[in-house]
N, C-alpha and C. Protein backbone atom coordinates (compact mmCIF):
# COMPACT_ATOMS: atom_id res chain seq x y z
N UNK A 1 73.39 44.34 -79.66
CA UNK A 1 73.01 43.03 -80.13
C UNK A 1 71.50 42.92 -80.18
N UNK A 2 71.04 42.42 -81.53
CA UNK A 2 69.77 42.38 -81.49
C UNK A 2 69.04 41.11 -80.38
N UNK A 3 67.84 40.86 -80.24
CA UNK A 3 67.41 40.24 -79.42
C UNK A 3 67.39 37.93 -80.14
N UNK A 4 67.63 36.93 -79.23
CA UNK A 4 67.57 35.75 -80.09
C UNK A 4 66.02 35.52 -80.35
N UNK A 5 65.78 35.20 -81.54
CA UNK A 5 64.70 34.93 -82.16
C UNK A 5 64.07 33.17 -81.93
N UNK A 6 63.69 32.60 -80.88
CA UNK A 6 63.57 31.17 -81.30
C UNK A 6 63.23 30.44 -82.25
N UNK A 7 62.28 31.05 -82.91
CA UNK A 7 61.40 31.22 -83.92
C UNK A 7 62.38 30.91 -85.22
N UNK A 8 63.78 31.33 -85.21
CA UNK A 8 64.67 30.69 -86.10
C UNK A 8 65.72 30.30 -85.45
N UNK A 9 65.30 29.77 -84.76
CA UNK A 9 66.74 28.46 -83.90
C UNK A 9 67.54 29.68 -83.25
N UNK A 10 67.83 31.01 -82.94
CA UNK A 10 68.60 31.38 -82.33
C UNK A 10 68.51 31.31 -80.90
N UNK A 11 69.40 31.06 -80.09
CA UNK A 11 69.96 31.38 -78.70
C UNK A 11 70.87 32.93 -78.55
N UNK A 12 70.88 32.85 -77.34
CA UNK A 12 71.42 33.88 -76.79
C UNK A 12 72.34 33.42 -75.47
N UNK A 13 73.80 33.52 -74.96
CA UNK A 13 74.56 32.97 -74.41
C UNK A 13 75.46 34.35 -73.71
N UNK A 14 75.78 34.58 -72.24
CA UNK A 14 76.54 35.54 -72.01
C UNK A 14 77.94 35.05 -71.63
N UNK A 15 78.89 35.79 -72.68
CA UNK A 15 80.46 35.23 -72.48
C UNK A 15 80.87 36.59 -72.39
N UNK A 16 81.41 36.74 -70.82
CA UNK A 16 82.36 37.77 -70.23
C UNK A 16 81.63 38.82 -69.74
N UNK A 17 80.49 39.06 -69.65
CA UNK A 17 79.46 39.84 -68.65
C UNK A 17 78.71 40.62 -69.99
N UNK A 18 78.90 40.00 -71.40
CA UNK A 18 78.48 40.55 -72.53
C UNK A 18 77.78 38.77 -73.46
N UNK A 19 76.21 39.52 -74.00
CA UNK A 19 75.07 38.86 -74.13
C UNK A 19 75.71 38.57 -75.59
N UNK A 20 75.97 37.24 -76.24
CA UNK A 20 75.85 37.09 -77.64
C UNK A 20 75.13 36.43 -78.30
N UNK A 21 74.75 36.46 -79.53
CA UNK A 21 73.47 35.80 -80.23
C UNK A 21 74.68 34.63 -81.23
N UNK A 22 73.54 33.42 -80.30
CA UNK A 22 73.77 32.53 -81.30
C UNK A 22 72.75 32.18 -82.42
N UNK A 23 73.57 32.25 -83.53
CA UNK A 23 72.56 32.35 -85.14
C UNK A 23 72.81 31.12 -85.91
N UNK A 24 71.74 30.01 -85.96
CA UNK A 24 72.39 29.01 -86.84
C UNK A 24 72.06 28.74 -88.01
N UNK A 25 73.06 30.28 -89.24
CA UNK A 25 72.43 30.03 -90.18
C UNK A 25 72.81 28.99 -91.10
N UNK A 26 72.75 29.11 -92.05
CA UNK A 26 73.58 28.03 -93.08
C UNK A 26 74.68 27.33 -93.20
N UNK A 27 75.33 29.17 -93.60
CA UNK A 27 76.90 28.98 -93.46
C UNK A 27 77.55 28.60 -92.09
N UNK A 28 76.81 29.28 -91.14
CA UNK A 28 77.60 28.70 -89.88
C UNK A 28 77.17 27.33 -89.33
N UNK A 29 76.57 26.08 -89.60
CA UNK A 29 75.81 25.24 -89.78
C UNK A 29 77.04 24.20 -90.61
N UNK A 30 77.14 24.90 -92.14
CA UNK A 30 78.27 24.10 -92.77
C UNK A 30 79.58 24.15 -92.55
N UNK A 31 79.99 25.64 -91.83
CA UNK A 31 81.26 25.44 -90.97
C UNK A 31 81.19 24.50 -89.75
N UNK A 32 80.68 24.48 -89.26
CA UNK A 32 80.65 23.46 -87.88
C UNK A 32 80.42 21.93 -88.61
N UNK A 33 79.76 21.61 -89.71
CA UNK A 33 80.03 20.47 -90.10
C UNK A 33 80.82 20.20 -90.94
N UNK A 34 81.53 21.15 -91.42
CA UNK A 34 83.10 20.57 -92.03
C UNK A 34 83.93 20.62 -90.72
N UNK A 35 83.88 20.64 -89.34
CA UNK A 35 84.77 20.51 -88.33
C UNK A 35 84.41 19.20 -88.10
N UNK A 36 83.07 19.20 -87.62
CA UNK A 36 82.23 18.41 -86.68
C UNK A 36 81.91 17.19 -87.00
N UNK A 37 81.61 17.00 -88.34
CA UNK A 37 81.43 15.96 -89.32
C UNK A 37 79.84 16.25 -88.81
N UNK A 38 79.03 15.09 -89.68
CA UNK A 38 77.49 15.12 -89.90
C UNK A 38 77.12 15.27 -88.47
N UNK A 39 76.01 16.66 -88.79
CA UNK A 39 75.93 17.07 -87.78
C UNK A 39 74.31 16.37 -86.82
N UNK A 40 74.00 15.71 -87.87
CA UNK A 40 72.84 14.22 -87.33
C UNK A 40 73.64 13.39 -86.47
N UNK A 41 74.91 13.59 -86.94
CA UNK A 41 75.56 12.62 -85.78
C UNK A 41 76.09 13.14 -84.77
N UNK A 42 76.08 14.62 -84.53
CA UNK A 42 76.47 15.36 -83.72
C UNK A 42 75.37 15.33 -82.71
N UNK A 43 74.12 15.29 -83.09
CA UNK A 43 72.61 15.53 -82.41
C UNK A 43 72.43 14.09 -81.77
N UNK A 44 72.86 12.98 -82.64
CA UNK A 44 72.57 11.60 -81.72
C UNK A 44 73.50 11.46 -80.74
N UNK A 45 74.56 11.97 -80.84
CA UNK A 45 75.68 12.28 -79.56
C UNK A 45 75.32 12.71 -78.59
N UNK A 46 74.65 14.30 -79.30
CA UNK A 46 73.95 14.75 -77.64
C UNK A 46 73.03 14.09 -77.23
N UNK A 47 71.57 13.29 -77.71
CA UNK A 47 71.28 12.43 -77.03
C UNK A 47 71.14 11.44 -76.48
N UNK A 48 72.59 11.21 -76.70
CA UNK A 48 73.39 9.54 -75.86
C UNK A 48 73.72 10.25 -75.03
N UNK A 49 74.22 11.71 -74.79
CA UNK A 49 74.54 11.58 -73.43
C UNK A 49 76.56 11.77 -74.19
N UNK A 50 76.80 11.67 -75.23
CA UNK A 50 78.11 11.54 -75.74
C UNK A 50 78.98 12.86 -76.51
N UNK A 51 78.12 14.13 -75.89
CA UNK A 51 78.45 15.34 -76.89
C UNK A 51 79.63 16.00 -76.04
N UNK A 52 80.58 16.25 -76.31
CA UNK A 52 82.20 16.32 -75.60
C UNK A 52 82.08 18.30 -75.62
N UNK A 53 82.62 18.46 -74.92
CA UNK A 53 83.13 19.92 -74.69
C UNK A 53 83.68 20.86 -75.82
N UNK A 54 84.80 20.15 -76.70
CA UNK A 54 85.35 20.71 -77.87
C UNK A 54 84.45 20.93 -79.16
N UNK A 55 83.17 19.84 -79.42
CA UNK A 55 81.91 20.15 -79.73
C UNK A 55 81.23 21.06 -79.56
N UNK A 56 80.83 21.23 -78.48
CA UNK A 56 79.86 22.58 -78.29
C UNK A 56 80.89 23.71 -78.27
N UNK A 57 81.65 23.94 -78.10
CA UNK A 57 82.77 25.33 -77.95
C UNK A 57 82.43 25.33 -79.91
N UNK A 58 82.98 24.82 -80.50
CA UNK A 58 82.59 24.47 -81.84
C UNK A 58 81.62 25.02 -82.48
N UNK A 59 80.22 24.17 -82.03
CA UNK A 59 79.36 24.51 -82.96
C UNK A 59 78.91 26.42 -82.02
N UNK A 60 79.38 26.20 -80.71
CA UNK A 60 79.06 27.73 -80.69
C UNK A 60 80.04 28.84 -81.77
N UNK A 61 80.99 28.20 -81.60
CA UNK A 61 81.92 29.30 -82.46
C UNK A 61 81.40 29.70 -83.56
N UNK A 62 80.80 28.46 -84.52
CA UNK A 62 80.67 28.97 -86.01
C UNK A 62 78.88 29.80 -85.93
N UNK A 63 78.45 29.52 -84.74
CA UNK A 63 77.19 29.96 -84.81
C UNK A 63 77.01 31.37 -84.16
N UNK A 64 78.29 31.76 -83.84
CA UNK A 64 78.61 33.43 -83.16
C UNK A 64 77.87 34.42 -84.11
N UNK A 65 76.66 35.31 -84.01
CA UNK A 65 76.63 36.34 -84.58
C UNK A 65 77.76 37.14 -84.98
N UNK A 66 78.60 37.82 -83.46
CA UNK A 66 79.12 38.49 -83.74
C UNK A 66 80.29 37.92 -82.84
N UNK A 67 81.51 37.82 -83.00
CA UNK A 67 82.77 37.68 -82.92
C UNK A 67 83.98 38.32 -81.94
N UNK A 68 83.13 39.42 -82.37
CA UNK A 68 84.36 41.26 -81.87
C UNK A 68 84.72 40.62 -80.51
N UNK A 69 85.81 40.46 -80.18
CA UNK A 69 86.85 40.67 -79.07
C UNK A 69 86.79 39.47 -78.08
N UNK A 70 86.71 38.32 -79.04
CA UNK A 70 86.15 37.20 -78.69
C UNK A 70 87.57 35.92 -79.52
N UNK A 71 88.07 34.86 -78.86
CA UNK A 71 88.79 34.22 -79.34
C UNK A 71 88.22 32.94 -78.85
N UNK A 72 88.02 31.69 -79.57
CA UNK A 72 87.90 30.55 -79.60
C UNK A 72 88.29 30.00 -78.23
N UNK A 73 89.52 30.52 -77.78
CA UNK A 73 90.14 30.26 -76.52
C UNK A 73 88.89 30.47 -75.70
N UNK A 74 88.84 31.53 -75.30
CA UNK A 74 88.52 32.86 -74.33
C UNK A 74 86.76 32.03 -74.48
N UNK A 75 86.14 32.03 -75.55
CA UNK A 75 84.65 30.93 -75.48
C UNK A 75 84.41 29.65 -74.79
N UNK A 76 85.73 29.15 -75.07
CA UNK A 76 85.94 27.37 -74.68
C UNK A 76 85.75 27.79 -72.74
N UNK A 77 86.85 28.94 -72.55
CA UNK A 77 86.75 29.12 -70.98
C UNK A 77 85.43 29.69 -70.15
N UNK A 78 84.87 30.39 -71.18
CA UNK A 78 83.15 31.42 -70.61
C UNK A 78 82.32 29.63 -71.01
N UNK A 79 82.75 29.15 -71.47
CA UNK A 79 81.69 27.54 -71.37
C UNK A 79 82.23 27.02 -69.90
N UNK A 80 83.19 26.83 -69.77
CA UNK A 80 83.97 25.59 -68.50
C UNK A 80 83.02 26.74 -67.45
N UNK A 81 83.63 28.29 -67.51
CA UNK A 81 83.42 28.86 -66.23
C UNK A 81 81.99 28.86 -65.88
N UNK A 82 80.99 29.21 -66.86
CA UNK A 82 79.43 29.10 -66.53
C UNK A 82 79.00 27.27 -66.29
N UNK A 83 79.57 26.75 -66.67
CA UNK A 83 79.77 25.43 -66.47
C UNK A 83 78.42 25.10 -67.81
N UNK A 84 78.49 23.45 -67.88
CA UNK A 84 77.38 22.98 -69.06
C UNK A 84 76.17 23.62 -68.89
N UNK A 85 75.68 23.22 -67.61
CA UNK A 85 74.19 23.70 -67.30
C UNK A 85 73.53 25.08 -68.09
N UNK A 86 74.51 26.17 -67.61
CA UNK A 86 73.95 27.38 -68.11
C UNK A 86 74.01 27.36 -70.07
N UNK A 87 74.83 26.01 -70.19
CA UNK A 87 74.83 26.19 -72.14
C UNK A 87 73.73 25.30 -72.40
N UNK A 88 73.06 24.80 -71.55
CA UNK A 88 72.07 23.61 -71.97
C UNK A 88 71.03 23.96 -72.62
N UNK A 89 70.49 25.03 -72.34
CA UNK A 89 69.38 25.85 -73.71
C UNK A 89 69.81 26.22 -74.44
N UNK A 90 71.00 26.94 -74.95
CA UNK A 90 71.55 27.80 -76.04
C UNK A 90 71.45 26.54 -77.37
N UNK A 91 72.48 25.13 -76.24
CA UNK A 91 72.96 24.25 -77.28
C UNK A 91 71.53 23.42 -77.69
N UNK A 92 70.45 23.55 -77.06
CA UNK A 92 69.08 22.42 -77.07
C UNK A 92 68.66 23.29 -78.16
N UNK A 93 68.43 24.92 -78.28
CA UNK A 93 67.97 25.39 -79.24
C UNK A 93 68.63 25.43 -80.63
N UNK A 94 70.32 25.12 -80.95
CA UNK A 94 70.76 24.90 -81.55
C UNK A 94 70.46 23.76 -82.72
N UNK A 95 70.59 22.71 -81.50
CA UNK A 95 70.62 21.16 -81.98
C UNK A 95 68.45 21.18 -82.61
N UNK A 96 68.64 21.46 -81.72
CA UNK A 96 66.60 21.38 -82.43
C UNK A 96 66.44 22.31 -84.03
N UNK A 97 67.28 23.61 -83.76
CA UNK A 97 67.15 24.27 -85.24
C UNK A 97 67.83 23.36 -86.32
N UNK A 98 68.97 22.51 -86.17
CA UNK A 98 69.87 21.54 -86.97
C UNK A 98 68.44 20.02 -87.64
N UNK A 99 67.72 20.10 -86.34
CA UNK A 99 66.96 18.66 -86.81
C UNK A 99 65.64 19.45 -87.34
N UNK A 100 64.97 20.45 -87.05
CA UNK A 100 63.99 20.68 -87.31
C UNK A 100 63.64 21.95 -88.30
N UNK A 101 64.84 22.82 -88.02
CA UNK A 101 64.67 24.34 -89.31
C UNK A 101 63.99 24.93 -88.44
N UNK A 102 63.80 26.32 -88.82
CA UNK A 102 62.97 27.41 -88.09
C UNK A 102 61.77 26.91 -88.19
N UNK A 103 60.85 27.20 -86.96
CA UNK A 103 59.72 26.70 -86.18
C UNK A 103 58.12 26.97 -87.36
């Protein structure tokens, strides 16, 4: 896995003792907002304090570099088990690339 670039909104997140890059390009951007609905309204959620669990499992999914041996399930649980805290940069660098574009 190459290294996350902040510099274009990527994070980096470890699910299952293996490092994955989160990439938020376009397409994975417009998949999460044909789930998610407008994803401005996804960003004022998170800063109410109102951004739900099935959300971020979400916008991480569509923003997965890479996928391999990885199920939607199995992500939702490497979130609960590291608990929010440890997703709180991945998803801050996310949500900032969504409002602001690469730096």
């Amino acid at each position: 896995m190459s290294a996350a670039n902040p510099w274009r909104g990527e994070a980096s997140l470890t699910i299952g003792g293996r490092e994955r890059l989160l990439r938020p390009s376009f397409a994975a951007l417009v998949a999460a907002e044909g789930e998610l609905g407008s994803l401005l309204g996804l960003v004022e959620r998170a800063a109410g304090g109102e951004l739900r669990l099935g959300e971020i499992n979400t916008l991480f999914w569509h923003c997965l570099a890479d996928r391999e041996g990885l199920t939607r399930d199995a992500l939702g649980e490497a979130l609960v088990e590291q608990g929010l805290a440890a997703c709180t940069a991945p998803l801050r660098a996310l949500l900032e690339a969504v409002v602001q574009g690469g730096r």
